[in-house]
Protein backbone atom coordinates (compact mmCIF):
# COMPACT_ATOMS: atom_id res chain seq x y z
CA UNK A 1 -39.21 130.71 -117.18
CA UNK A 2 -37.91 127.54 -115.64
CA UNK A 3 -39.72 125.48 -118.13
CA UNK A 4 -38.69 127.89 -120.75
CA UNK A 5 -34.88 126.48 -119.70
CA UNK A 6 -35.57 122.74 -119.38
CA UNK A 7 -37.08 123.12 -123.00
CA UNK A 8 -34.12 124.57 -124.27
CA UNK A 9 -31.58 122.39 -122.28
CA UNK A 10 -33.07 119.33 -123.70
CA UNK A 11 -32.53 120.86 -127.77
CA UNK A 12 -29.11 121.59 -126.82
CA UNK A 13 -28.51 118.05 -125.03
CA UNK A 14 -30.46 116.18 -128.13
CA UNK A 15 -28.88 117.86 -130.56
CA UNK A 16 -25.10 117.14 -129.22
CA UNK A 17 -26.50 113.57 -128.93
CA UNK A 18 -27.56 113.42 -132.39
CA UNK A 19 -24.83 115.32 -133.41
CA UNK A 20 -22.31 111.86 -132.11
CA UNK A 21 -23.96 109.56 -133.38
CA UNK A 22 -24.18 111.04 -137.25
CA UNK A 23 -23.59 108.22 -140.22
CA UNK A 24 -23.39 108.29 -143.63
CA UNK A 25 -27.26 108.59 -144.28
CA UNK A 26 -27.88 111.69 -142.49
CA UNK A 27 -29.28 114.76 -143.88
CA UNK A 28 -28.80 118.51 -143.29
CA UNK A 29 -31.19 120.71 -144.37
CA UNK A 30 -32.23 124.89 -144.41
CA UNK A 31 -35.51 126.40 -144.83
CA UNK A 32 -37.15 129.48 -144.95
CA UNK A 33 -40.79 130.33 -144.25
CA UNK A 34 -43.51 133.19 -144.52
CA UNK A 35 -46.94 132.91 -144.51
CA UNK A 36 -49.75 134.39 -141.87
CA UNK A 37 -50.45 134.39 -138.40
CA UNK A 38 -53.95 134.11 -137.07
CA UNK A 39 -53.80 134.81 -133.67
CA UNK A 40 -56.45 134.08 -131.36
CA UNK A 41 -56.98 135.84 -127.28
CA UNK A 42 -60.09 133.77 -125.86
CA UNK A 43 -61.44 134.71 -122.12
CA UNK A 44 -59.66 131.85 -119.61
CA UNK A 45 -63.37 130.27 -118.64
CA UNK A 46 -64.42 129.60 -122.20
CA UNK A 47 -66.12 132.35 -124.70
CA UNK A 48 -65.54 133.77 -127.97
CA UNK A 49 -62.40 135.06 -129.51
CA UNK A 50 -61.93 138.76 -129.10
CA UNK A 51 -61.34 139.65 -132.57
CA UNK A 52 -58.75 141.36 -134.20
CA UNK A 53 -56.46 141.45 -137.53
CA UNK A 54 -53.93 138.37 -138.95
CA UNK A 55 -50.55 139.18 -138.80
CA UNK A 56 -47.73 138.89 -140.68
CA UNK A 57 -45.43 135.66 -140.15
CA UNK A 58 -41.83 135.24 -141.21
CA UNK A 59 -39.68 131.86 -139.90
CA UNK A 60 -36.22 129.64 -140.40
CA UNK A 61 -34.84 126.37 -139.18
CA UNK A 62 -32.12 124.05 -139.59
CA UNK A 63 -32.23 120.86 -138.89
CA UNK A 64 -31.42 117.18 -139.83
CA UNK A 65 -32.80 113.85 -141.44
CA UNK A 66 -31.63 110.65 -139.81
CA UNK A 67 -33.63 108.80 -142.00
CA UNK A 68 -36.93 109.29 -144.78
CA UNK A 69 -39.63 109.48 -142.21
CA UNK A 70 -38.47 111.73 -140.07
CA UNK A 71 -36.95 115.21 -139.74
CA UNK A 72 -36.24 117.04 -136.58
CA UNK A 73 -35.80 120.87 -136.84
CA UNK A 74 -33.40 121.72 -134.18
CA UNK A 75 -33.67 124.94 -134.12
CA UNK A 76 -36.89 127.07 -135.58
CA UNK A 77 -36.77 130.51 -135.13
CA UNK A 78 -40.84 132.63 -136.17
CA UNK A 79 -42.05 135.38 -135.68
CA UNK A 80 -45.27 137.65 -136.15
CA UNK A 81 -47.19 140.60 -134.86
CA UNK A 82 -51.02 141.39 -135.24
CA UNK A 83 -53.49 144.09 -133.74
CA UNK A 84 -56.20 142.82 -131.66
CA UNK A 85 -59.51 144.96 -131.94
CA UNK A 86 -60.90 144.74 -128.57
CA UNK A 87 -59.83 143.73 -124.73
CA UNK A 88 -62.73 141.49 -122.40
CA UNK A 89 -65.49 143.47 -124.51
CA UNK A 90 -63.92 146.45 -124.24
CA UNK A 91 -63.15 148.40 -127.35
CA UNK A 92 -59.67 148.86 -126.80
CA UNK A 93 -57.16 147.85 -129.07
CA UNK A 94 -54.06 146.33 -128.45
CA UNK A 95 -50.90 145.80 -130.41
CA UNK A 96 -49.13 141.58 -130.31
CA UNK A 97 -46.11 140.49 -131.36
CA UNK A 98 -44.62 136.66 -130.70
CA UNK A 99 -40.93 135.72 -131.22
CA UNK A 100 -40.90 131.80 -131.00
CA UNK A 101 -37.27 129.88 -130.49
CA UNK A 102 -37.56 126.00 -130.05
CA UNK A 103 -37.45 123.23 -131.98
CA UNK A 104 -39.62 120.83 -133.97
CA UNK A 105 -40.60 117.19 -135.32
CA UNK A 106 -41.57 115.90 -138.72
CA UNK A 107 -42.62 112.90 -138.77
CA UNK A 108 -43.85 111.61 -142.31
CA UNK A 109 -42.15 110.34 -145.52
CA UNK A 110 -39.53 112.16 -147.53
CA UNK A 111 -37.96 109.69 -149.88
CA UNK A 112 -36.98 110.85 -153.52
CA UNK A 113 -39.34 108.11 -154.67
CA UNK A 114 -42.77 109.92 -153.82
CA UNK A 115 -43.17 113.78 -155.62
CA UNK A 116 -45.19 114.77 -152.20
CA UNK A 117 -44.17 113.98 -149.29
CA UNK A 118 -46.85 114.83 -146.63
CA UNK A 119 -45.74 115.45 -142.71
CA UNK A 120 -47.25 115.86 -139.60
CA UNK A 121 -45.39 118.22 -136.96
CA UNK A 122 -44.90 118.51 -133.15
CA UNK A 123 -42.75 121.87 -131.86
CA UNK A 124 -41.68 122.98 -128.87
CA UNK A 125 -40.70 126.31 -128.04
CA UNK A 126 -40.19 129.15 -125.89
CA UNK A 127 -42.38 132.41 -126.86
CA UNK A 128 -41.10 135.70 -126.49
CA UNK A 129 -44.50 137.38 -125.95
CA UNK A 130 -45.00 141.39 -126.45
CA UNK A 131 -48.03 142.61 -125.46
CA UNK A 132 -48.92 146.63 -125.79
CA UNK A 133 -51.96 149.26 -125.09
CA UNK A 134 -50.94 152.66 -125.63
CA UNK A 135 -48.21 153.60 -124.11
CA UNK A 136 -48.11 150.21 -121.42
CA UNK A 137 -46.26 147.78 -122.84
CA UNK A 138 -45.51 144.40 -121.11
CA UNK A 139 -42.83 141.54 -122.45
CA UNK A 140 -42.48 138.10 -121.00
CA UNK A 141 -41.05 134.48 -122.27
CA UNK A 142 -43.73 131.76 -122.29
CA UNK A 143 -43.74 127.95 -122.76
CA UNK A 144 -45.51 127.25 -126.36
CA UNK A 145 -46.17 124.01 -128.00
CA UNK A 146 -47.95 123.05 -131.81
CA UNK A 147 -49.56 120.52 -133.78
CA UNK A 148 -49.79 120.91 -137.67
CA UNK A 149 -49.32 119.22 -140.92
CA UNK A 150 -47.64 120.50 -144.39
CA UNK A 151 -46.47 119.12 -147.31
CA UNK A 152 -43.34 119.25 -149.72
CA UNK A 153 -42.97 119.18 -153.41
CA UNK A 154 -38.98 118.85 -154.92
CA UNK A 155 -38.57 121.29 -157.89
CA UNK A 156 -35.10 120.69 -157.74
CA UNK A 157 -32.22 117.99 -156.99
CA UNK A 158 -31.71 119.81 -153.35
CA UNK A 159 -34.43 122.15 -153.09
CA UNK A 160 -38.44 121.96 -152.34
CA UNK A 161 -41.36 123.98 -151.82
CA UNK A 162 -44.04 123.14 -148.92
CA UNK A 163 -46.65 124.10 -147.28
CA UNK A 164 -47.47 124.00 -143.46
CA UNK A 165 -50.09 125.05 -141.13
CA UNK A 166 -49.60 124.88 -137.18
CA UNK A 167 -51.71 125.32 -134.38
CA UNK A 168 -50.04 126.68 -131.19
CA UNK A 169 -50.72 127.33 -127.99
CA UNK A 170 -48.88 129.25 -125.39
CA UNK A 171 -49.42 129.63 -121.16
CA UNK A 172 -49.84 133.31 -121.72
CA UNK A 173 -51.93 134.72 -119.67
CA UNK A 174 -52.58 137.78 -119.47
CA UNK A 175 -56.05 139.40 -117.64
CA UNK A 176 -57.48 136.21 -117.78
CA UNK A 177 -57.06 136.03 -121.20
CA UNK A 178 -55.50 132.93 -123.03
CA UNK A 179 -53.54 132.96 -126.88
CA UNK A 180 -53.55 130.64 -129.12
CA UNK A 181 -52.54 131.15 -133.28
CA UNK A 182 -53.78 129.54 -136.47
CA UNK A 183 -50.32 129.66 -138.84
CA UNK A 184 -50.26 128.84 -142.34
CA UNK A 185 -47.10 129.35 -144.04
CA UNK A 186 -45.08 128.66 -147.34
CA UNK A 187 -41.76 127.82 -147.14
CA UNK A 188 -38.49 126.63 -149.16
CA UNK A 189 -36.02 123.84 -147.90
CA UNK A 190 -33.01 123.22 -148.86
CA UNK A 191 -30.89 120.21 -148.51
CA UNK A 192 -27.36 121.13 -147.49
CA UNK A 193 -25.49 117.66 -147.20
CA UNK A 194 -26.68 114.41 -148.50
């Protein structure tokens, strides 16, 4: 949890900091994302995944441009749930769900002079984990961080249609079990101010 709060103070302090030193070239942009989760609950030593079902994955953000190679989403907001087939071997299902606040990096190029722009991303955020057998039912924030890549195509002065897939890890850990999720998403972004 304390990590979970040093995570978020430093959005909230980067942001305001960004936020004073705006100039006539920034950016403000919206987007919205769905897509699928892949989720994936691995034995802490090493071993297989245990199996299970993709899930469903809706998102948003908000964020800025400073300049054409970079975007920083200060706030992301996702969220998806999927069914996991067995626990350690045991056929016994069990029911996921992971609501992810944070923020993220895009580092790559975005001028109106290329028709793709390709990006590579970094986020940081904290998980809202919710884990549930039966009639047990457990719910905990975690630290998560991803990796990923997407792309953008403009179909219109202010608006463009990507694609993005993540990889993210959390510190879950739950019966010596670890999560990680494959997410592949489309999404539409819209520049507010320019």
């Amino acid at each position: 949890m304390k990590r979970l709060a040093v995570v978020l103070l430093g959005v909230v302090l980067l942001f305001f900091s960004l936020q004073a030193n705006v100039h006539a070239g920034m950016k403000t942009y919206a987007s919205l994302q769905a897509g699928v989760a892949l989720p994936e609950f691995s034995p802490s030593g090493g071993g297989s995944d245990l199996g299970g079902k993709n899930g469903l994955l809706i998102g948003a953000s908000i964020g800025i441009q400073p300049t054409d190679f970079f975007r920083w989403d200060t706030l992301q907001l996702s969220y998806f749930n999927a069914w996991q087939s067995k626990v350690g071997g045991n056929a016994v299902g069990f029911n996921f769900s992971d609501l992810s606040l944070g923020t993220g990096f895009r580092v790559g190029y975005f001028g109106r002079d290329w028709k793709i722009h390709p990006y590579a991303t970094l986020g940081l955020d904290g998980s809202r984990s919710i884990y549930q057998v039966g009639a047990e039912r457990e719910s905990r924030w975690y630290f998560q961080w991803s990796v990923g890549f997407g792309a953008e195509y403009p179909v219109m002065d202010r608006v463009s249609l990507g694609a993005r897939y993540q990889f993210s890890r959390s510190d879950y850990k739950r019966d010596d079990i670890t999560e990680s999720a494959h997410k592949i998403s489309f999404e539409i972004i819209a520049m507010i101010f320019e």
